[in-house]
C-alpha atoms as a PDB file:
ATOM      1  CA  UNK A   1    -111.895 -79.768 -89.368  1.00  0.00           C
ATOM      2  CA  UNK A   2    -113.439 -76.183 -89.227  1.00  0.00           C
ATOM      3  CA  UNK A   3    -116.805 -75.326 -91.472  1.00  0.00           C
ATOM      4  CA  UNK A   4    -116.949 -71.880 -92.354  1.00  0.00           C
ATOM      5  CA  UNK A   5    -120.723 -70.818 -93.953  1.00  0.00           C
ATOM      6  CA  UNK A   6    -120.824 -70.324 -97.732  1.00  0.00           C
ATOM      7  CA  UNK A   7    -121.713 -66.364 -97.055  1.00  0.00           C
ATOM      8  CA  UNK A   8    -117.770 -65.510 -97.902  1.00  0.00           C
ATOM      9  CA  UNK A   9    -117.688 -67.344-101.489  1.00  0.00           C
ATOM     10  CA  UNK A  10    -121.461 -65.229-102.005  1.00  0.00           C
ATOM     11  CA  UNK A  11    -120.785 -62.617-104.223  1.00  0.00           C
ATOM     12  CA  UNK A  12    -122.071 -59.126-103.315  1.00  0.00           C
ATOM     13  CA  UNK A  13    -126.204 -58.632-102.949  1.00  0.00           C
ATOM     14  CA  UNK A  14    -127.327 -55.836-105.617  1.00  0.00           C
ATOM     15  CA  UNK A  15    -130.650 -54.764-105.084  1.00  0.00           C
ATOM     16  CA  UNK A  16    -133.070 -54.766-108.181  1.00  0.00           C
ATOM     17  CA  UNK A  17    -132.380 -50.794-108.639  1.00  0.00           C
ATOM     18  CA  UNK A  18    -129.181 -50.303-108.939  1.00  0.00           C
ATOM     19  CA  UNK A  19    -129.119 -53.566-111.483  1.00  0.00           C
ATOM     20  CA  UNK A  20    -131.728 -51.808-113.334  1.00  0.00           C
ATOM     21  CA  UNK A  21    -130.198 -48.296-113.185  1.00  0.00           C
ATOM     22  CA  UNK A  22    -126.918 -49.852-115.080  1.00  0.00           C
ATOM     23  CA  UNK A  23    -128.464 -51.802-117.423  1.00  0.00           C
ATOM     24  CA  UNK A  24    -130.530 -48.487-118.505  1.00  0.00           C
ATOM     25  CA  UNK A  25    -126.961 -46.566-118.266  1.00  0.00           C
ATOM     26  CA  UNK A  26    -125.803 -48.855-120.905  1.00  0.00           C
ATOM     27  CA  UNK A  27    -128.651 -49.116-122.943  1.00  0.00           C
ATOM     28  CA  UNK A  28    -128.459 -45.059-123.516  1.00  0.00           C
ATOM     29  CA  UNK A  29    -125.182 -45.202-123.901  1.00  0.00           C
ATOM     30  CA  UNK A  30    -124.970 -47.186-127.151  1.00  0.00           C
ATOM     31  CA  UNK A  31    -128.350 -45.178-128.264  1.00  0.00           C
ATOM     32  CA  UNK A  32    -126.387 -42.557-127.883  1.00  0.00           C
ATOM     33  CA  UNK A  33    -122.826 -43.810-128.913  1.00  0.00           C
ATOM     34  CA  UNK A  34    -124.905 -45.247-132.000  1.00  0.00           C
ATOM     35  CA  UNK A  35    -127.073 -41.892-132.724  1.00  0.00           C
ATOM     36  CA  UNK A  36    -123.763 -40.100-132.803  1.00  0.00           C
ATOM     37  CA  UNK A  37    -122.207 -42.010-135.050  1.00  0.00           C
ATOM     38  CA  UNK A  38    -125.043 -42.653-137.600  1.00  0.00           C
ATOM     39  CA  UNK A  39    -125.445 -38.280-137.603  1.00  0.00           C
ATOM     40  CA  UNK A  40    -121.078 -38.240-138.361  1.00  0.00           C
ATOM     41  CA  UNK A  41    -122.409 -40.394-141.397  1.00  0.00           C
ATOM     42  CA  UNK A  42    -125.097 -38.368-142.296  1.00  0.00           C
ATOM     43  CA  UNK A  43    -122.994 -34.866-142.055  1.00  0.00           C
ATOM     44  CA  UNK A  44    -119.834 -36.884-144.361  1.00  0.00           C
ATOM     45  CA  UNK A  45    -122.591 -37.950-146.668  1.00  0.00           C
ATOM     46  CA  UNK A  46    -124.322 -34.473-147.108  1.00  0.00           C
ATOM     47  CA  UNK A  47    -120.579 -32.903-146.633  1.00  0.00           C
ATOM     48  CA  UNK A  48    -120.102 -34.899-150.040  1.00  0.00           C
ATOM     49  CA  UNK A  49    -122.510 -33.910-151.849  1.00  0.00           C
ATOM     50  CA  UNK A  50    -122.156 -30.236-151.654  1.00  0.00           C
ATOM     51  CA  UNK A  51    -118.566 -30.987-152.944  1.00  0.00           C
END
């Protein structure tokens, strides 16, 4: 019977940045994707108003 090390079933090592770096990627993203969407609101609102 052969052994082989666990180090092939290990998933990929990340370091702390690049973990960090995406989770701040998607965190502006839905400020963003959120902002955008709140302001397409805003402009239908006001849009309606003036009607």
């Amino acid at each position: 019977m052969v052994f082989r090390s666990p180090e092939h079933l290990a998933a990929p090592i990340y370091d702390h940045a690049e973990i960090t770096r995406v989770a701040a990627a998607t965190v502006v993203f839905d400020l963003v994707t959120l902002m955008t969407k709140n302001h397409v609101a805003i402009l239908v609102l006001a849009s309606e108003d003036h009607a």
